[in-house]
Protein backbone atom coordinates (compact mmCIF):
# COMPACT_ATOMS: atom_id res chain seq x y z
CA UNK A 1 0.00 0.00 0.00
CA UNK A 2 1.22 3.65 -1.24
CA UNK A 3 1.25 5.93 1.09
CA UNK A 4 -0.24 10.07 -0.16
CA UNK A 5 0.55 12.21 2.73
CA UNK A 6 -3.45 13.30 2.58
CA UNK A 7 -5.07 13.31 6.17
CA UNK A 8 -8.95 13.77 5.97
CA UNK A 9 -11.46 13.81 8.39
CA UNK A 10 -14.75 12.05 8.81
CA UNK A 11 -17.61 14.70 9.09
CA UNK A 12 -20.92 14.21 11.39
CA UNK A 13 -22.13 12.29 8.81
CA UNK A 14 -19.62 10.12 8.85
CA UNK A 15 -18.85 10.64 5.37
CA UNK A 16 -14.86 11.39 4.11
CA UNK A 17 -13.55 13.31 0.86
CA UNK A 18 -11.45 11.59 -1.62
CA UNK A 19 -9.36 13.71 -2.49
CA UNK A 20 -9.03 14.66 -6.41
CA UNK A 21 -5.94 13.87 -7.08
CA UNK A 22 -6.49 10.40 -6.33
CA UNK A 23 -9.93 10.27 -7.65
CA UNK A 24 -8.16 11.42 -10.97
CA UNK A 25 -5.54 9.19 -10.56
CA UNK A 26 -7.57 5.97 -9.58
CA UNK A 27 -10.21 6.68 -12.42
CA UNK A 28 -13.03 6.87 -9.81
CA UNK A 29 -15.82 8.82 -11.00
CA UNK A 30 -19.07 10.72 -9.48
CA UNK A 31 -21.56 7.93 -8.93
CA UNK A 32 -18.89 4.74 -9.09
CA UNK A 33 -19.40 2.03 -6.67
CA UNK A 34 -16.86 1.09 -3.62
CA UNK A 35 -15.95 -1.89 -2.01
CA UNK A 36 -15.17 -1.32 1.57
CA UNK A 37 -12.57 -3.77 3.28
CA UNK A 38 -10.86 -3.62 6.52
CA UNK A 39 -8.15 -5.96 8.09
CA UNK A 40 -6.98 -6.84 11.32
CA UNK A 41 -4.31 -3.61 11.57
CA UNK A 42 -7.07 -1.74 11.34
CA UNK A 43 -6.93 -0.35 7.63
CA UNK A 44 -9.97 0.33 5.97
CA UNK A 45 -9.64 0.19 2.20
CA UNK A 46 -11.78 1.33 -0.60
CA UNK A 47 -11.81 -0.80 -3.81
CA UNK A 48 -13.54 0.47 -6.95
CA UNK A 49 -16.27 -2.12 -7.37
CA UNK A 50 -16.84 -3.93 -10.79
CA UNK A 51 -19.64 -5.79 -10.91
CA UNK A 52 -18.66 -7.58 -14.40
CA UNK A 53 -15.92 -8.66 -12.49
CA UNK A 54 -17.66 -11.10 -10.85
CA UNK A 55 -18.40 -12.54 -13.64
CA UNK A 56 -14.84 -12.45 -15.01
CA UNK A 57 -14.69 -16.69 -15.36
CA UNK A 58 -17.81 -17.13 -17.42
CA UNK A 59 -16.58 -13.91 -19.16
CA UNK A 60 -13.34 -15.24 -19.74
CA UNK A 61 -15.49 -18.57 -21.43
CA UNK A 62 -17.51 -16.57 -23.77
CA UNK A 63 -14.20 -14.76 -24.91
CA UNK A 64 -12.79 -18.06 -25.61
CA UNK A 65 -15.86 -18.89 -27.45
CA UNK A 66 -15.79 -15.56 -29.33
CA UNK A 67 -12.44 -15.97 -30.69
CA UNK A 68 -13.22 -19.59 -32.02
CA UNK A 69 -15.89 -17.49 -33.92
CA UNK A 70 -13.75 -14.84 -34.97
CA UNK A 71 -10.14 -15.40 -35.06
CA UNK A 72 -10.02 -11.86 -33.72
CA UNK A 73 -8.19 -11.04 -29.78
CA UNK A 74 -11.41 -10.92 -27.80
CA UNK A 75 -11.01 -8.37 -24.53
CA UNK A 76 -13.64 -8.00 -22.03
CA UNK A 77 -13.07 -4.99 -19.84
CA UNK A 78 -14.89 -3.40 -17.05
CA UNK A 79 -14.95 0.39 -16.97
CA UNK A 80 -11.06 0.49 -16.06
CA UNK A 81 -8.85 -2.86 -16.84
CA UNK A 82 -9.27 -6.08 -18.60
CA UNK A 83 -11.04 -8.95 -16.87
CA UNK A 84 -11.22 -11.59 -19.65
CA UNK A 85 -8.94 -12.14 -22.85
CA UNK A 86 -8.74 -14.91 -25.46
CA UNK A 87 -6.18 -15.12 -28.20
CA UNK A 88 -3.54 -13.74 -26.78
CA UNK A 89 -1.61 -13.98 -23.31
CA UNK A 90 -3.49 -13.51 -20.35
CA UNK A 91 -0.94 -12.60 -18.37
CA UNK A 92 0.44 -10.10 -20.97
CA UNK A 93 -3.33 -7.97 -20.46
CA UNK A 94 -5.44 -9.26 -17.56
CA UNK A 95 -5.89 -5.98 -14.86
CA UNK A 96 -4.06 -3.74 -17.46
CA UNK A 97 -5.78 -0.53 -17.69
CA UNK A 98 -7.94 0.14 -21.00
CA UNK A 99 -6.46 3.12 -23.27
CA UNK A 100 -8.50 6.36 -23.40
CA UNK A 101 -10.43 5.08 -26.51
CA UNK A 102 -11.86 2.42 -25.02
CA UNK A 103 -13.30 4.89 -22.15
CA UNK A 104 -14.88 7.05 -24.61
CA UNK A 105 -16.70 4.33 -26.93
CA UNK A 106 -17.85 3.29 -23.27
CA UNK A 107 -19.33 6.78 -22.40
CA UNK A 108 -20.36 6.86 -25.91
CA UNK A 109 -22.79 3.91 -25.81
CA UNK A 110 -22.59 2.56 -28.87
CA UNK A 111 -20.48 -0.15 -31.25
CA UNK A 112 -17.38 1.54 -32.68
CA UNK A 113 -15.88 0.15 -35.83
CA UNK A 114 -12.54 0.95 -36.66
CA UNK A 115 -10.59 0.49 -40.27
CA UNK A 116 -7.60 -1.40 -40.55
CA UNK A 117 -5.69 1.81 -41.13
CA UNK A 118 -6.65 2.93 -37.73
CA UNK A 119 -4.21 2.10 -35.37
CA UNK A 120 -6.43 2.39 -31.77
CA UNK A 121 -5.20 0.58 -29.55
CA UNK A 122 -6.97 -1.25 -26.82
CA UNK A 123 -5.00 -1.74 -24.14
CA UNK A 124 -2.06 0.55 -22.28
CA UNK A 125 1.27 -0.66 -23.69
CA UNK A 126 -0.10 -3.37 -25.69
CA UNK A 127 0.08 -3.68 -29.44
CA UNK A 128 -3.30 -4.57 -30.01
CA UNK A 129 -5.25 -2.50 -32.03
CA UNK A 130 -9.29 -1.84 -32.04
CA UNK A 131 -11.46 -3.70 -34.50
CA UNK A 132 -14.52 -3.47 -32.93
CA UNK A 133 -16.15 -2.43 -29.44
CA UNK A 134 -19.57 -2.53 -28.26
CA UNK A 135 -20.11 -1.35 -24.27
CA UNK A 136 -21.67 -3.54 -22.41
CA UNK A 137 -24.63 -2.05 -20.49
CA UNK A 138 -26.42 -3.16 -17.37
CA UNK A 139 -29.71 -1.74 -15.68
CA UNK A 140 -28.55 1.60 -17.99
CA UNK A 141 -25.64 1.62 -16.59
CA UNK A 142 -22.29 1.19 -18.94
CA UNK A 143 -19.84 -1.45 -16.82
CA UNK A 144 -17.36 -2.48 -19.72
CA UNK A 145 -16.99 -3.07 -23.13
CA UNK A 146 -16.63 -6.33 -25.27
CA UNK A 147 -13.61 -5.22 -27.48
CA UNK A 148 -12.50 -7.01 -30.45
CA UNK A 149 -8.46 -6.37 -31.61
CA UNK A 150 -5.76 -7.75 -33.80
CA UNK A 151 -1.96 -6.75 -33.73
CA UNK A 152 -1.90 -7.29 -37.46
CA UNK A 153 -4.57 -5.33 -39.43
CA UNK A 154 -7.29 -7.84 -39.57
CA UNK A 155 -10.71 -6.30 -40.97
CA UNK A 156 -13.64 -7.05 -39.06
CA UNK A 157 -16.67 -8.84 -40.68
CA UNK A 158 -20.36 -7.95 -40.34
CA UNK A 159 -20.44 -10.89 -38.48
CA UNK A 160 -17.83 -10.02 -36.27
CA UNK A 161 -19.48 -6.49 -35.11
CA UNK A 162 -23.17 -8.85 -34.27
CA UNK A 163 -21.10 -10.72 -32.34
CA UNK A 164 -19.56 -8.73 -30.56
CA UNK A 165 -23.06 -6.41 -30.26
CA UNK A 166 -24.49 -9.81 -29.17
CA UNK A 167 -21.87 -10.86 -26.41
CA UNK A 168 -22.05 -7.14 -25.19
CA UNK A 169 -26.01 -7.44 -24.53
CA UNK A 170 -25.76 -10.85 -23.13
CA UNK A 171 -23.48 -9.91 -20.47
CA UNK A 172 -25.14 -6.66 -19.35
CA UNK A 173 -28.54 -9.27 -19.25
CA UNK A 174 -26.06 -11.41 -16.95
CA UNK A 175 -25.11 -8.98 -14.76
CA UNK A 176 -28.68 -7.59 -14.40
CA UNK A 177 -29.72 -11.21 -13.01
């Protein structure tokens, strides 16, 4: 654990600022959910909470699934890192943090399609490039995005995008249950 050098204190309400720096730096966001742990030193830690992270093992299924359909990367992501990945490493992009883009076709609630000529990439520090993202949306709430890559300038079908519009709106259904 890092420490900030930020002391707050807990108001009459018992409620505490997080301070904007690290609300800026940790992605959180007006309205985002957090997990509250404590331990036995007496630390109480606030997690941000993503709820399509609990499904991250049948997630990670219907990525492998997806690729068998596709031949393309498959990346599942919550609203900040990647949960789920088939076709490439796991290790080299589970809990890496999604690039800019991917936030914004998130906010922007709808399927992005991006040319071959578009480099976008996907992932921080990964060369995996955007073929096709569709957000996944729960109870109207945005909590990831089904993103389809390829490191090598693969051109997504019209099958590929319904697929990937289709695993989107399953798991926001999932979650919802």
């Amino acid at each position: 654990m890092k420490a900030t050098g930020i002391v707050r204190r807990i108001d009459d309400l018992g409620r505490v600022v997080i301070p904007k720096e690290i609300r800026r730096t940790m992605r959180i966001r007006e309205g985002d959910p957090l997990e509250i742990y404590t331990n036995s030193g007496g630390e109480v830690i606030f997690k941000k909470y993503s709820p399509i992270g609990e499904l991250s093992s049948f997630a990670a299924q219907y990525a492998d699934a997806l690729t068998s359909a596709t031949d393309l990367t498959v990346l599942i992501c919550d609203r900040d890192h990647c949960i789920a990945a088939s076709g490439i490493s796991k290790k080299e992009v589970l809990e890496r943090r999604v690039t800019q883009n991917v936030e914004d076709i998130m906010e922007g609630r709808r399927v992005e399609v991006y040319p071959t000529e578009s480099a976008v990439p996907a992932i921080e520090g990964i060369n995996q490039n955007i073929a096709v993202a569709a957000p996944i949306i729960a109870a109207g709430d945005v909590s990831g995005a089904v993103v389809l890559t390829t490191a090598d300038g693969e051109v997504a079908k019209d099958s590929d995008i319904k697929l990937a519009t289709v695993a989107a709106s399953f798991l926001g259904k999932q979650m919802e249950n």
